[in-house]
Structures are given as C-alpha cells and as structure tokens.
C-alpha atoms as a PDB file:
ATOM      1  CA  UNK A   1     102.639 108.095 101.494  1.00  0.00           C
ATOM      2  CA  UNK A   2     104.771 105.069 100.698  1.00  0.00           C
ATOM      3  CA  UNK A   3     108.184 104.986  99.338  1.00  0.00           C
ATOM      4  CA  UNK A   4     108.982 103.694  95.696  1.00  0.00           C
ATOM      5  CA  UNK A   5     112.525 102.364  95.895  1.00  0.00           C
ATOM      6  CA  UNK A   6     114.742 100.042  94.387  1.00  0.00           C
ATOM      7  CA  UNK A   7     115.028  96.370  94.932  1.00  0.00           C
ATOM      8  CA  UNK A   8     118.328  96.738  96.670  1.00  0.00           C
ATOM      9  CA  UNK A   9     117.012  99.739  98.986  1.00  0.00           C
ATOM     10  CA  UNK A  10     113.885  97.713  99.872  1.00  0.00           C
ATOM     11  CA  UNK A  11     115.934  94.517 100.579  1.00  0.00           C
ATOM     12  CA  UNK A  12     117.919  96.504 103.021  1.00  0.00           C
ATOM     13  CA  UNK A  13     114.695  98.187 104.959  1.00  0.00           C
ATOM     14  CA  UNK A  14     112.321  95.196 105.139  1.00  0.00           C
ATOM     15  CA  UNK A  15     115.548  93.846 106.974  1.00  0.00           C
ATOM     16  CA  UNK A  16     115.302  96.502 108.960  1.00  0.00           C
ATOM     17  CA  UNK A  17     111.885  96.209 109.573  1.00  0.00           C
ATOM     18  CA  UNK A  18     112.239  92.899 110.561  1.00  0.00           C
ATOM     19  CA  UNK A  19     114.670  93.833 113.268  1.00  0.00           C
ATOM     20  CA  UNK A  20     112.000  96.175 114.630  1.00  0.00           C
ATOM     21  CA  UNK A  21     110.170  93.047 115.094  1.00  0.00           C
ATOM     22  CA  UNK A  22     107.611  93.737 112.112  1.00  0.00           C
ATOM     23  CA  UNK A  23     105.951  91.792 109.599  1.00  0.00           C
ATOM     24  CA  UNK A  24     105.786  92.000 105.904  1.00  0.00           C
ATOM     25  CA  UNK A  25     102.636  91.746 103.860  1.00  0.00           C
ATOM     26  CA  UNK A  26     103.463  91.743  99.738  1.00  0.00           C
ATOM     27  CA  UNK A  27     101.129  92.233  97.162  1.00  0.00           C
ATOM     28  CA  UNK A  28     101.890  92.293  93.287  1.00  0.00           C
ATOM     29  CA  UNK A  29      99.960  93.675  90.040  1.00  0.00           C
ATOM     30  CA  UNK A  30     100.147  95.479  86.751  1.00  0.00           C
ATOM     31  CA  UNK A  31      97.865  98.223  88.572  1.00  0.00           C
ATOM     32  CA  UNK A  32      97.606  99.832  85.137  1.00  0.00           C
ATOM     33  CA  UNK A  33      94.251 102.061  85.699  1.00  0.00           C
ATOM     34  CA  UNK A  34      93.904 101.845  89.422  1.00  0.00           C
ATOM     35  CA  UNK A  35      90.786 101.201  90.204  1.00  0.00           C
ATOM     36  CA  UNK A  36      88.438  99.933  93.312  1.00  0.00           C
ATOM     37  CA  UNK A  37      89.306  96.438  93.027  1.00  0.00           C
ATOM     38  CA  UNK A  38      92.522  97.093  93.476  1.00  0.00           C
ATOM     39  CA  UNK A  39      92.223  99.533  96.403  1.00  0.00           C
ATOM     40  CA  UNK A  40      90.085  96.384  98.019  1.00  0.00           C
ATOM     41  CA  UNK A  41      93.114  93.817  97.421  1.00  0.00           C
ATOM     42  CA  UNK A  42      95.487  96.128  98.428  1.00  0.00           C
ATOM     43  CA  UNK A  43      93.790  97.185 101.725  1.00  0.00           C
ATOM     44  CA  UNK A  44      93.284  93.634 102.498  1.00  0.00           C
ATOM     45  CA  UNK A  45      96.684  92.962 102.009  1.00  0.00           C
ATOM     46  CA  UNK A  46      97.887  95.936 104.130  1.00  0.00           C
ATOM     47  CA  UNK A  47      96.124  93.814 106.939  1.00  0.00           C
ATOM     48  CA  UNK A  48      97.699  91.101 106.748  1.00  0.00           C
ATOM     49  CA  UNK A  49     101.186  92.900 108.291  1.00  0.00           C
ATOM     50  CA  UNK A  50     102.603  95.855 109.313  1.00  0.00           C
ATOM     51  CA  UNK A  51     104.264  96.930 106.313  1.00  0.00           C
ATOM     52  CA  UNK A  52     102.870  96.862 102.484  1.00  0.00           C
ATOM     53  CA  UNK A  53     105.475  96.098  99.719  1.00  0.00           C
ATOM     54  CA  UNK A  54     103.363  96.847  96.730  1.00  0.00           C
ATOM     55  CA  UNK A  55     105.241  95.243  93.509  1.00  0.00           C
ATOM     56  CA  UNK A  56     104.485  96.423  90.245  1.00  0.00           C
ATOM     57  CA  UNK A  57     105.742  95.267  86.816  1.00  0.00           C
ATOM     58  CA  UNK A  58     107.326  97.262  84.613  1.00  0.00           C
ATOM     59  CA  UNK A  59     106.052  98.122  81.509  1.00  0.00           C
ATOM     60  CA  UNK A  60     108.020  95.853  79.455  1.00  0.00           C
ATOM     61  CA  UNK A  61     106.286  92.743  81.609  1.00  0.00           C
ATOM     62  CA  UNK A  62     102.964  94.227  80.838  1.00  0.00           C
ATOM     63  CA  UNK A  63     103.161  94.427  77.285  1.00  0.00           C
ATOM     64  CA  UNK A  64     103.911  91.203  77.861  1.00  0.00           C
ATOM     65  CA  UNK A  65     101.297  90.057  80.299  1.00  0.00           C
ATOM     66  CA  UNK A  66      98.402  92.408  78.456  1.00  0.00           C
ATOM     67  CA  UNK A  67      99.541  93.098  75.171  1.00  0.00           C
ATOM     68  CA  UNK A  68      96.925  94.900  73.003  1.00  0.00           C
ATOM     69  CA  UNK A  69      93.376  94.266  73.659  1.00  0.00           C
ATOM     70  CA  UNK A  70      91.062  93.599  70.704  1.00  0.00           C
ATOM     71  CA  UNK A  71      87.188  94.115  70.041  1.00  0.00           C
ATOM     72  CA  UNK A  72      86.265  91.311  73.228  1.00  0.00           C
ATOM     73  CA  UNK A  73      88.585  93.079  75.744  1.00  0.00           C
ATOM     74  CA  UNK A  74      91.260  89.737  75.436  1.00  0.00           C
ATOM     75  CA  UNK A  75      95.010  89.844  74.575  1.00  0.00           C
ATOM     76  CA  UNK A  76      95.982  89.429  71.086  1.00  0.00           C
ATOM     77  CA  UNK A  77      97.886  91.911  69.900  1.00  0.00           C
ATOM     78  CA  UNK A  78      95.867  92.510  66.640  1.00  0.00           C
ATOM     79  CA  UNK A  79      93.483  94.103  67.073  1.00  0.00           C
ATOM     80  CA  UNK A  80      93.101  98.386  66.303  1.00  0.00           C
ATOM     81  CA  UNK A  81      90.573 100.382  68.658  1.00  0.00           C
ATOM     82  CA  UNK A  82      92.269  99.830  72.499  1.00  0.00           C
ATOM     83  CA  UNK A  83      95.618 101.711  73.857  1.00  0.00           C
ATOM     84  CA  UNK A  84      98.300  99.383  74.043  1.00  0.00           C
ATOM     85  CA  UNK A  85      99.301  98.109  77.590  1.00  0.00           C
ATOM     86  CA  UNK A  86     100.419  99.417  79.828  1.00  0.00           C
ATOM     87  CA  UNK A  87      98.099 103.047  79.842  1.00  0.00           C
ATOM     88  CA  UNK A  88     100.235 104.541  82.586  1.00  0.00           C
ATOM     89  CA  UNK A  89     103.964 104.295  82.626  1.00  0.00           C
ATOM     90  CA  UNK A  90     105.618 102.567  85.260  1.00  0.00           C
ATOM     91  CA  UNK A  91     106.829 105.450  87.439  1.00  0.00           C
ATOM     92  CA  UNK A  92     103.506 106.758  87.008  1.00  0.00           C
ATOM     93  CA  UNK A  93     101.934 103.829  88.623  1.00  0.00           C
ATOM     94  CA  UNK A  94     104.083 103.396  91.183  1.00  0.00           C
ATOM     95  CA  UNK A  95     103.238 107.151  92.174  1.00  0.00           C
ATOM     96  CA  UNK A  96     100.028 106.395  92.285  1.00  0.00           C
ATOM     97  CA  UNK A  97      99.764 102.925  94.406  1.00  0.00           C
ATOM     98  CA  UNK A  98     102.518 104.925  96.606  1.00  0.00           C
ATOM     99  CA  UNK A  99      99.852 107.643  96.859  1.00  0.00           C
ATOM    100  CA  UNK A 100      97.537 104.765  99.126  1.00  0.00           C
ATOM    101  CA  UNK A 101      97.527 105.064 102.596  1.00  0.00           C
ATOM    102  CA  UNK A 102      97.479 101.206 102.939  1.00  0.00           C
ATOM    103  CA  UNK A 103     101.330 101.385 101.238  1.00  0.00           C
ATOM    104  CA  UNK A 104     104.307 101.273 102.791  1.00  0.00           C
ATOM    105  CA  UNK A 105     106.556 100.549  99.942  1.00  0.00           C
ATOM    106  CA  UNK A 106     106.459 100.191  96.026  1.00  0.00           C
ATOM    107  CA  UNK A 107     108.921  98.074  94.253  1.00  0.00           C
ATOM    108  CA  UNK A 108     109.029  98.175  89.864  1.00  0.00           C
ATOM    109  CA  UNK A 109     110.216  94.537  88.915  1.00  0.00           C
ATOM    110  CA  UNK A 110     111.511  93.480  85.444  1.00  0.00           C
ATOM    111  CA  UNK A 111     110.566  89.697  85.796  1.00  0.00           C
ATOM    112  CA  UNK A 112     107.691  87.843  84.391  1.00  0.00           C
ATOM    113  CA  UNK A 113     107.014  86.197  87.894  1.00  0.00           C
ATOM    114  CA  UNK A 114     107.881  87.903  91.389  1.00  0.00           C
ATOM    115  CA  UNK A 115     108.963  84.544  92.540  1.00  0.00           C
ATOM    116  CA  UNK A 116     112.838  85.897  92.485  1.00  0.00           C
ATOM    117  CA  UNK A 117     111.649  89.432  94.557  1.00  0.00           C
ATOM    118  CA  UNK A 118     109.722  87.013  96.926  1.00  0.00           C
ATOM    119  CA  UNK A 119     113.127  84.969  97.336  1.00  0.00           C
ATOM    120  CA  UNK A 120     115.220  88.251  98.034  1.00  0.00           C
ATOM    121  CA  UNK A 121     112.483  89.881 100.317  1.00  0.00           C
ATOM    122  CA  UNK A 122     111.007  86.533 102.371  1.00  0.00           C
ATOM    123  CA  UNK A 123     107.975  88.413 102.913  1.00  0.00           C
ATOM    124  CA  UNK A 124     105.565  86.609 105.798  1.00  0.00           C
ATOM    125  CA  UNK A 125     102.445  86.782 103.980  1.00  0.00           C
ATOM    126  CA  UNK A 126     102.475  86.854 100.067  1.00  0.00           C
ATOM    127  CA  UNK A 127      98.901  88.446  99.323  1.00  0.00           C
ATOM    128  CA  UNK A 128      97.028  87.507  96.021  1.00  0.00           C
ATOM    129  CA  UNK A 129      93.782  88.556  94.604  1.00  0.00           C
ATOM    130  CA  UNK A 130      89.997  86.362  94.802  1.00  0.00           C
ATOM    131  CA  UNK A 131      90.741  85.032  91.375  1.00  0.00           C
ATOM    132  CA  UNK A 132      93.412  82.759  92.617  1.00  0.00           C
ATOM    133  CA  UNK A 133      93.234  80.055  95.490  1.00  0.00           C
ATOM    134  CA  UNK A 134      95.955  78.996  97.905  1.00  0.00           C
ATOM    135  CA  UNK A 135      96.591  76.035  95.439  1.00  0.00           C
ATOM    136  CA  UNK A 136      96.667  77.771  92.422  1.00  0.00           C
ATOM    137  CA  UNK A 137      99.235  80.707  93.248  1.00  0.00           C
ATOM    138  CA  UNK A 138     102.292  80.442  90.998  1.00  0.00           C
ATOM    139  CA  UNK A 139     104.143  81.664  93.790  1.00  0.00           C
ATOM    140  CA  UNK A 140     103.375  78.992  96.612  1.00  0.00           C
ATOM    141  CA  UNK A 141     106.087  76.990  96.038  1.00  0.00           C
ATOM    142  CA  UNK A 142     108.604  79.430  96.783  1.00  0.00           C
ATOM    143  CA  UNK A 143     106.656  80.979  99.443  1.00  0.00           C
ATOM    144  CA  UNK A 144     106.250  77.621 101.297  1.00  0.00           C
ATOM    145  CA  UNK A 145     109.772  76.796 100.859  1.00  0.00           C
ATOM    146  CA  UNK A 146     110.728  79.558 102.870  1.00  0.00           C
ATOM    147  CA  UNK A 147     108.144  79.348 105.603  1.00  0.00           C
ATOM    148  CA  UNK A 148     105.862  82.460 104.241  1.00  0.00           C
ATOM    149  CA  UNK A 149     102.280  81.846 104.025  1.00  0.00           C
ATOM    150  CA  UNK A 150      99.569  83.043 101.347  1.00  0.00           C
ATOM    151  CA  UNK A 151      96.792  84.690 101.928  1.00  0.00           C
ATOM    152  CA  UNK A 152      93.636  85.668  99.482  1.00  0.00           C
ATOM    153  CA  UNK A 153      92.515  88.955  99.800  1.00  0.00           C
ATOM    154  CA  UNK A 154      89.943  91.395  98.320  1.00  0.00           C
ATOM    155  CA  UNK A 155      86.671  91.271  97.359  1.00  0.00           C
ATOM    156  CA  UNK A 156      85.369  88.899  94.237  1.00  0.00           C
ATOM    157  CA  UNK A 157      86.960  90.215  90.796  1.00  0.00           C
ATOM    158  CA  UNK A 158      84.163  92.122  89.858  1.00  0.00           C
ATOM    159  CA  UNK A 159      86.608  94.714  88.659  1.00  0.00           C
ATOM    160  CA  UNK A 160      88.797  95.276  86.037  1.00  0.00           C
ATOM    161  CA  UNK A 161      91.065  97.305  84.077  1.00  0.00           C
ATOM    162  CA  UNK A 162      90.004  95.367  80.857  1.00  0.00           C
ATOM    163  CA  UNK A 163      86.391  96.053  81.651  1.00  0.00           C
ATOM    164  CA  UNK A 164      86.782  99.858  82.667  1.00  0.00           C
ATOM    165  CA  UNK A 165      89.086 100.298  79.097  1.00  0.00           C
ATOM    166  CA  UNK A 166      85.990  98.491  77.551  1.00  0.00           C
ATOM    167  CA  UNK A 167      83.474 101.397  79.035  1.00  0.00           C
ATOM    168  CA  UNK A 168      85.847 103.725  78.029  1.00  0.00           C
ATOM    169  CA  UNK A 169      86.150 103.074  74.897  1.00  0.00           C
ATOM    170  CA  UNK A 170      82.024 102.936  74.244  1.00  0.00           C
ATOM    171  CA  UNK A 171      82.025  99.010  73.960  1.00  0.00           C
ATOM    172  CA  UNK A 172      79.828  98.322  76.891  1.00  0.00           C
ATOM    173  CA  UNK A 173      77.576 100.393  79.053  1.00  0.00           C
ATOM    174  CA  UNK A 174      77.602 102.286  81.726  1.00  0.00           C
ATOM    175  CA  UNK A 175      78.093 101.098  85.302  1.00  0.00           C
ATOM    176  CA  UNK A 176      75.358 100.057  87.272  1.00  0.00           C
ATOM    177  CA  UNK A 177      74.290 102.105  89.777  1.00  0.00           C
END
C-alpha cells in the first residue's frame, strides 16, 4: 500500500529515493470515483519508474475544476439533479489511490496546476492521461526546464467519472457488455 504524506515528507523521501539510485514516475488527477480508466493511467504510469507519486487535488481545486454538473454531464454550476464535486473527500481519495498496488506515494495539493509540486519534486517522468499530447501538457514547460520528460499513458479516455455519475444517476444506459 502506498503512503499519503505531506508535500514536505514526500520532498524529503523522493530525495531519498533518488540517492538509492531510483526514478520517479508522477501522475496527477481529481480521481473522484475511481474507476478503470484511472487504474489504466495509473498502472501505466507506475511503469514508467520505480516509484509512483500519485497527486491528487484537494477538494477545494475540484469544486473548482468540476463544479456542479448539469442535465449534459458539463460544468456549470446550475444545474439541480448531480452531487456536487468532489463525491469523495480528499482523504478519502487519497486512501483509496493509496490502496493501488501500482502506488508508491499520494500527495493532496491545494494548487490549480501541479506545476509548483513538479518544481519541488523534479520527478523524471511526469505521466499524463490519452486525452493530452506531449505538446499540449500544461506542465511541459516546467518539466522540460528541468530536464524531466513526459510521457502519455493509459488507454483512450473511454472512461469517465462524468459518464459513470451520468449512469448513476439514470441519464444514460447501462454499460455495454
């Protein structure tokens, strides 16, 4: 099981990982309802190195990011009928993506962007999902100017925590089998 600690504590033992000679894979998400898109990504990821840092935002950064979910499953806040973002508390989601066998360590952040973590961390590979490309990470300025590389990893976003709410909720059918 990985290890949820605090930005200072995991500062301090990636460095000591690094002496160890290891490398550091980071992946980042709201991982609000885990689900197997995100095990994908995050077993891709864990690939990529030979530790996981798993960040997750906090939940003030996903009300943010998500908001409320209306009637067509997008953000705007108006709409009655959906939870509000996040479903799980933060704590509770870092338990959970901790839980993986694939994760080393779990990280909450406050920020809207994990470019600052990235800078305190330096991670070798900074892992994103098959939505993004290498040129259209936020991050990859950062990343290159410290000499980390990005890698894509996962399967196609077929999944979603918007979608699975949606079947929840009785607003689309069931999965296909």
């Amino acid at each position: 099981m990985g290890e949820i600690l605090t930005r200072d504590a995991l500062v301090a033992q990636v460095a000591g990982d690094r002496a160890a000679g290891l490398t550091v894979a980071f992946a980042n998400g709201c991982f609000d309802l885990l689900h197997v898109g995100h095990t994908r990504y995050l077993q891709a990821a864990a690939a990529e190195g030979d530790r996981l840092v798993v960040a997750i935002n906090d939940d003030a950064s996903v009300r943010s990011l998500k908001g409320k979910a209306g009637n067509d499953g997008q953000h705007d806040g108006q709409e009655e009928g959906r939870p509000s973002r996040p479903i799980l508390a933060e704590a509770d989601r870092a338990e959970l993506v901790a839980a993986l066998r694939c994760v080393d360590y779990v990280v909450i952040f406050p920020e809207p962007t994990v470019g600052p973590l990235l800078l305190a961390l330096t991670p070798d590979v900074h892992c994103k999902g098959t939505d993004y490309a290498p040129d259209t990470v936020p991050e990859r300025d950062i990343v290159n100017g410290y000499g980390g590389r990005i890698a894509i990893v996962g399967d196609p976003k077929d999944h979603s925590t918007r979608d699975l709410l949606a079947r929840i909720s009785g607003r689309s059918g069931p999965a296909a089998v």
